[in-house]
C-alpha atoms as a PDB file:
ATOM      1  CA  UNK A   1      42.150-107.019 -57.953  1.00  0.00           C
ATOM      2  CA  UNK A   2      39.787-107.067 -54.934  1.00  0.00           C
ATOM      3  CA  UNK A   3      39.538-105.214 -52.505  1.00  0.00           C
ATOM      4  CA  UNK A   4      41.268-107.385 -49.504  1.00  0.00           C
ATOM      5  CA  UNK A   5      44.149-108.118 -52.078  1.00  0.00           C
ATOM      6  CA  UNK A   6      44.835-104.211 -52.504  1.00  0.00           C
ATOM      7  CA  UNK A   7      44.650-103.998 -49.007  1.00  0.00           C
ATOM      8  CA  UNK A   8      47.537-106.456 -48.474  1.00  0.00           C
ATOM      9  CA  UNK A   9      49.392-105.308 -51.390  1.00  0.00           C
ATOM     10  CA  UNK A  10      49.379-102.095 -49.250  1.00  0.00           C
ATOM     11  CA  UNK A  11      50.138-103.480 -46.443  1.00  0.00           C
ATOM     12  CA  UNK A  12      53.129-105.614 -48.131  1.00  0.00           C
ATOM     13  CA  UNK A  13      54.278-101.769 -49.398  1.00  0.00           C
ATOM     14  CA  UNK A  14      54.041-100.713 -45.671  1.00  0.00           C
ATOM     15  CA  UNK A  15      56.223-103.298 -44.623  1.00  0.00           C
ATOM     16  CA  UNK A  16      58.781-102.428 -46.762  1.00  0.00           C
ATOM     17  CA  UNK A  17      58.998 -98.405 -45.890  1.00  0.00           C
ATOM     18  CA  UNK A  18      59.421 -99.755 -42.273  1.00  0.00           C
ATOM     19  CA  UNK A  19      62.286-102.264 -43.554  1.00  0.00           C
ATOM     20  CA  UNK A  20      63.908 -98.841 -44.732  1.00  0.00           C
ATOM     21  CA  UNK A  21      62.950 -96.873 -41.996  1.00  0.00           C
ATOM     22  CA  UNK A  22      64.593 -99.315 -39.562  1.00  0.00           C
ATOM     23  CA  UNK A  23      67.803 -99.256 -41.636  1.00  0.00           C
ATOM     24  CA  UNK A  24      67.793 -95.538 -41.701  1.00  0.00           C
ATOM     25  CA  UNK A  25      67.562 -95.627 -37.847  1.00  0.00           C
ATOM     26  CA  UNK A  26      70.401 -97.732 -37.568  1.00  0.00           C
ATOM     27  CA  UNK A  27      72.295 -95.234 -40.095  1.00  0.00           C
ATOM     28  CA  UNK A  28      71.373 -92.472 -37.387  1.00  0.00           C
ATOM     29  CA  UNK A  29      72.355 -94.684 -34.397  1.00  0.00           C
ATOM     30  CA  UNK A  30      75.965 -94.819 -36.179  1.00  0.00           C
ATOM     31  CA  UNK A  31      76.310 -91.412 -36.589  1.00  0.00           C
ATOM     32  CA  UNK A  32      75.532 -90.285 -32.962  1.00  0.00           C
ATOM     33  CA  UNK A  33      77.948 -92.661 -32.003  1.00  0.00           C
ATOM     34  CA  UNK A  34      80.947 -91.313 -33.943  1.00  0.00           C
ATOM     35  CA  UNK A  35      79.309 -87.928 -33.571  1.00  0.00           C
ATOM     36  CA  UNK A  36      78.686 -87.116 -36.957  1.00  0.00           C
ATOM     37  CA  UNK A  37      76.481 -84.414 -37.490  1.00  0.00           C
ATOM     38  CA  UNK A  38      76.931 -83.787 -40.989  1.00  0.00           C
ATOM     39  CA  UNK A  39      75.834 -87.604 -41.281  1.00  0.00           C
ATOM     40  CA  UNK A  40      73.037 -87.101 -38.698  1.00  0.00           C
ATOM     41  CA  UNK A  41      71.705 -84.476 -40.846  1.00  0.00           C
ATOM     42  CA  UNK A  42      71.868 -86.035 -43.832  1.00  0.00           C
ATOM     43  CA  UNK A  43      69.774 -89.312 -42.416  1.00  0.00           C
ATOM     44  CA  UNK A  44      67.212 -87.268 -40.430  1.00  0.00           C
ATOM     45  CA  UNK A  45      66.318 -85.666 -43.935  1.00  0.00           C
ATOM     46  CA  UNK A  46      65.818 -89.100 -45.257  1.00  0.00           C
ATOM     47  CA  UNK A  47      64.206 -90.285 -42.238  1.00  0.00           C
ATOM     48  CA  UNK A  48      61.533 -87.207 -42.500  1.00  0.00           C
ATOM     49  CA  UNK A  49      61.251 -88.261 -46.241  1.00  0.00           C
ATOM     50  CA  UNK A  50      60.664 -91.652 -45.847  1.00  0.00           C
ATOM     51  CA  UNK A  51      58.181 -90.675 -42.376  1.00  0.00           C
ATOM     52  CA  UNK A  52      55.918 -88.543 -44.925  1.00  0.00           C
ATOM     53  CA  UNK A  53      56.051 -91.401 -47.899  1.00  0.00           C
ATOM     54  CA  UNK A  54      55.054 -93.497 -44.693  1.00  0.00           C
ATOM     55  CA  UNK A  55      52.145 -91.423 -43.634  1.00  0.00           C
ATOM     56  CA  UNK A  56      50.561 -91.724 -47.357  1.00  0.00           C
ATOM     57  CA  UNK A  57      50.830 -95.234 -47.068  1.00  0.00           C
ATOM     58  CA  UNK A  58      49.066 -95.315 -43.932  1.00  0.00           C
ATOM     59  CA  UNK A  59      46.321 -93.087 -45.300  1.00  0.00           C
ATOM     60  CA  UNK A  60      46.077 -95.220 -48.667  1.00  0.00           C
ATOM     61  CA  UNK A  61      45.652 -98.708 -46.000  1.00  0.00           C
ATOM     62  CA  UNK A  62      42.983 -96.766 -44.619  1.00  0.00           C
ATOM     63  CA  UNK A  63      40.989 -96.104 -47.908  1.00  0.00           C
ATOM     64  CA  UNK A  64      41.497 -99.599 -48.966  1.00  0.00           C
ATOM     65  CA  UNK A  65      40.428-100.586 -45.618  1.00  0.00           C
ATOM     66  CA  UNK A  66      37.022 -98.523 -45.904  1.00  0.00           C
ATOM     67  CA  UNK A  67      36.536 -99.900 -49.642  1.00  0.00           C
ATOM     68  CA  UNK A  68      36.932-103.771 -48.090  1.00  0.00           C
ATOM     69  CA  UNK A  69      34.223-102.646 -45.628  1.00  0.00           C
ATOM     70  CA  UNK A  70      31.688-101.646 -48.364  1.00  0.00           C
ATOM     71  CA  UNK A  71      32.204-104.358 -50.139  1.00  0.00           C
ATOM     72  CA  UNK A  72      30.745-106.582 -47.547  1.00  0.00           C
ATOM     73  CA  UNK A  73      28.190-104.306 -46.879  1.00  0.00           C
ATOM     74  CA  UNK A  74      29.403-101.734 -44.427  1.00  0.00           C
ATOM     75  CA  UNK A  75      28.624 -98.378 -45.004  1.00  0.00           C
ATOM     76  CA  UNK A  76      30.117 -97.374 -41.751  1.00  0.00           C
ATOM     77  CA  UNK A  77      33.489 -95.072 -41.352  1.00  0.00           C
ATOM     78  CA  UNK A  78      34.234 -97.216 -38.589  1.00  0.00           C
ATOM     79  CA  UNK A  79      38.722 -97.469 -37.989  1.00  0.00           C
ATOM     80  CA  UNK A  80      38.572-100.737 -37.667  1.00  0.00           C
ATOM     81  CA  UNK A  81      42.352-103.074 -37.045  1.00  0.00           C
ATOM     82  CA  UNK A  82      43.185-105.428 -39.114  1.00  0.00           C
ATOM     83  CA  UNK A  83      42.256-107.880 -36.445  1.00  0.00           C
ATOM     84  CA  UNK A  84      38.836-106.868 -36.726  1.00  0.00           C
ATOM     85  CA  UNK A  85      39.075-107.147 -40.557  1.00  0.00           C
ATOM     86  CA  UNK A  86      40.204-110.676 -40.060  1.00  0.00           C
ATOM     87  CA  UNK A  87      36.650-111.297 -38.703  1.00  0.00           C
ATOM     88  CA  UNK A  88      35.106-110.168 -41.850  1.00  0.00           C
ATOM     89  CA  UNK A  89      37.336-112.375 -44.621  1.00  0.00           C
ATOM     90  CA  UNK A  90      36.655-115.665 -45.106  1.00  0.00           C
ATOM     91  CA  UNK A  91      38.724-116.791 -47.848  1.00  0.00           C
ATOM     92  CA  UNK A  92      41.774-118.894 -46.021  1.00  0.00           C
ATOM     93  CA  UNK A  93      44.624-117.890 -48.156  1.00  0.00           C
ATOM     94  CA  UNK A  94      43.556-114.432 -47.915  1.00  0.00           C
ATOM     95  CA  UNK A  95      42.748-114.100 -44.269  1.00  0.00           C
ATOM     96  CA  UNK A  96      46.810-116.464 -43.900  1.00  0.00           C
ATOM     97  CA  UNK A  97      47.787-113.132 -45.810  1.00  0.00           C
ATOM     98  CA  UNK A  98      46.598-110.262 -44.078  1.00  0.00           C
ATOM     99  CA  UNK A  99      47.470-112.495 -41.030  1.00  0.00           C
ATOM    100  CA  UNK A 100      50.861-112.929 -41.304  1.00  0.00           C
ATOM    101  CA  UNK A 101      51.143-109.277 -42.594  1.00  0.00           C
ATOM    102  CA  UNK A 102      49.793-107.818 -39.786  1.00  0.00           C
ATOM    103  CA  UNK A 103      52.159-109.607 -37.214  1.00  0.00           C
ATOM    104  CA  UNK A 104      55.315-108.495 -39.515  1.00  0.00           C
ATOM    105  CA  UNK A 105      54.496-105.272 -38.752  1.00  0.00           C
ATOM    106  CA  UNK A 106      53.772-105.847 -35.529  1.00  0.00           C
ATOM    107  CA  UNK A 107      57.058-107.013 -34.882  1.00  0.00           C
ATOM    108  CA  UNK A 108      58.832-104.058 -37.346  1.00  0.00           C
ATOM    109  CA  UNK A 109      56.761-101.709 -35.053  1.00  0.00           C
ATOM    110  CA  UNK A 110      58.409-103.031 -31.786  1.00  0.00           C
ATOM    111  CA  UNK A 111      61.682-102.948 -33.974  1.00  0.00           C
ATOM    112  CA  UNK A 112      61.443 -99.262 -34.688  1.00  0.00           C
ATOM    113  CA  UNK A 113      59.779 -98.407 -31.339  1.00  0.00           C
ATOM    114  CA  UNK A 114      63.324-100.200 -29.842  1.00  0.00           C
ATOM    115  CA  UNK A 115      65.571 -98.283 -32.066  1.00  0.00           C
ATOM    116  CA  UNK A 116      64.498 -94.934 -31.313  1.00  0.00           C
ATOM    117  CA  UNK A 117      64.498 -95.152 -27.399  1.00  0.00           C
ATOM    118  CA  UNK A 118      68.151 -96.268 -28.200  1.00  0.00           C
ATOM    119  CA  UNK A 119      68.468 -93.445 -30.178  1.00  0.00           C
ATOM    120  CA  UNK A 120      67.027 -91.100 -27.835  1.00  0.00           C
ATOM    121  CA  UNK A 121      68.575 -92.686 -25.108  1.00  0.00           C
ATOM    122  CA  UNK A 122      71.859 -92.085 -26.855  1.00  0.00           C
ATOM    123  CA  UNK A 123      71.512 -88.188 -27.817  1.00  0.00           C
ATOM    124  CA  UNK A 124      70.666 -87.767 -24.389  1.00  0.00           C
ATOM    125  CA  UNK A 125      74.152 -88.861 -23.430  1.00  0.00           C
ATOM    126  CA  UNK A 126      76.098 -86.923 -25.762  1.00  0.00           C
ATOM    127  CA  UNK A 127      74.180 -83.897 -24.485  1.00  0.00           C
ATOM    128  CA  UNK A 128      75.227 -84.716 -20.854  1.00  0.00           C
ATOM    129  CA  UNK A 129      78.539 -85.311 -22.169  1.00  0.00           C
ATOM    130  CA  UNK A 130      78.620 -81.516 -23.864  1.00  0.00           C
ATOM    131  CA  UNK A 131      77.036 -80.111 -20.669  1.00  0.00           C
ATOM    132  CA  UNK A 132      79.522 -82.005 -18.437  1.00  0.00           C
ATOM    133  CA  UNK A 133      82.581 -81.016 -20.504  1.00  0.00           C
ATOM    134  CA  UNK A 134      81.340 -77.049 -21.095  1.00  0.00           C
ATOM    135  CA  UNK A 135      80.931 -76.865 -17.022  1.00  0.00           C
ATOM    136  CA  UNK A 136      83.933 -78.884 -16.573  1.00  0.00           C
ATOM    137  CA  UNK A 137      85.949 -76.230 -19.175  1.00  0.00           C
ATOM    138  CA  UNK A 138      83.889 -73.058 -18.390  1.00  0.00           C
ATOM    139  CA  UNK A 139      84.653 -73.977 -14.250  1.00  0.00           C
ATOM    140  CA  UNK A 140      80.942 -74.145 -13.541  1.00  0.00           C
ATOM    141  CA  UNK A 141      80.955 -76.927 -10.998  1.00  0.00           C
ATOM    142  CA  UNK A 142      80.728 -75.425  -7.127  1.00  0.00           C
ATOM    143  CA  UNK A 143      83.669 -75.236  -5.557  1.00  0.00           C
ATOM    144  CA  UNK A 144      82.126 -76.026  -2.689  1.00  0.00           C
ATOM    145  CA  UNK A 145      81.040 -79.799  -3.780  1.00  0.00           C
ATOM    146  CA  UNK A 146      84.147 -80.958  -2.017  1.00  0.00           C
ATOM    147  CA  UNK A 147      84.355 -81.440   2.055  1.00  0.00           C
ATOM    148  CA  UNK A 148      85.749 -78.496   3.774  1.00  0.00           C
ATOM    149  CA  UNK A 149      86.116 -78.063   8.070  1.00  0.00           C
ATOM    150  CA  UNK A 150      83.381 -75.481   8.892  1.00  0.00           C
ATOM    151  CA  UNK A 151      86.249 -72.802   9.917  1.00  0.00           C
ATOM    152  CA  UNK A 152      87.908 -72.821   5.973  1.00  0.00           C
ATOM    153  CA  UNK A 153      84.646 -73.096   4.326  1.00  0.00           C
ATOM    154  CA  UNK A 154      84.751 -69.192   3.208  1.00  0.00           C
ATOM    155  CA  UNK A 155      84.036 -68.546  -0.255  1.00  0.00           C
ATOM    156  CA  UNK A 156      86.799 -68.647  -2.185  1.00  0.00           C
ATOM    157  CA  UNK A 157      86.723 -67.086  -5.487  1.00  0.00           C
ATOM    158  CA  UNK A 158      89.197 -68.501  -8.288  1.00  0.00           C
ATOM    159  CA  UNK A 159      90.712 -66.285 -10.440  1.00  0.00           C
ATOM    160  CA  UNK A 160      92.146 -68.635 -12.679  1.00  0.00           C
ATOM    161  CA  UNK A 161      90.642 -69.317 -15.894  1.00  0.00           C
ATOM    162  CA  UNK A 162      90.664 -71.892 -18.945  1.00  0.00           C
ATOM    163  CA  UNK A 163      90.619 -68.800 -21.327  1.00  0.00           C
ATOM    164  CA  UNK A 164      92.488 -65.784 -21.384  1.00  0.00           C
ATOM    165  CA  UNK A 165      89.477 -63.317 -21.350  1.00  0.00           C
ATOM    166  CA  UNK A 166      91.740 -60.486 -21.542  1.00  0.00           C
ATOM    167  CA  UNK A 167      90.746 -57.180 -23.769  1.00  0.00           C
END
């Protein structure tokens, strides 16, 4: 196998830990919706899992990428993109190849960069949601929020609770 073809098989193995990565997002999406956390927990252990499987992968893309580079002559470390390895192969099938692998996971990348500023965007909800329901129970909001003539607006201290905090 040469070099550029372990590169895209590499490449093609990439692809497919994003595929899973971007169903395991939508897994965690579900669950912060219907507030699972047992669920949640369960899919962020995958989701680190997969992440480190992942990282490998990237490292392994990198080696193959250095190996290409030598075997054209290039003795440099440079971290070069796939775009700038397109430069470099000449063979049209192979160069179609890397090609069209390289704008799959372009476009998985903008998938999974999507899904987890929905995802983020979501948790950040449910914790305004806990805040605003703990204040809301606890009696934290001011009193004083509310419009008041200047004459009544002494502070008034409520002595009714939610909870019986009695000993």
């Amino acid at each position: 196998m040469s070099e550029i073809e372990a590169l895209i098989g590499s490449l093609d193995d990439l692809s497919e830990q994003y595929d899973v990565l971007l169903d395991i997002m939508q897994q965690k999406k579900a669950a912060i919706i219907a507030n699972n956390y047992d669920d949640l927990v369960q899919v962020l252990s995958r989701e680190s899992k997969l992440v480190k499987g992942i990282q490998s992968r990237e490292e392994q893309i990198q080696t193959s990428a250095q190996q290409f580079l030598q075997s054209k002559g290039i003795k440099s470390r440079l971290e070069l993109t796939i775009t700038d390895i397109l430069r470099l192969v000449f063979d049209p099938e192979e160069k179609q190849r890397l090609s069209s692998s390289q704008q799959r996971i372009g476009g998985q990348l903008e998938k999974l960069k999507r899904a987890n500023e929905l995802n983020q965007e979501l948790i950040g909800q449910s914790l305004q949601f806990i805040e605003f329901s703990l204040n809301l129970m606890s009696g934290g909001f001011d009193e004083e929020s509310t419009y008041a003539p200047p004459q009544s607006q002494e502070k008034k201290t409520s002595s009714r609770s939610n909870f019986d905090i009695r000993t």
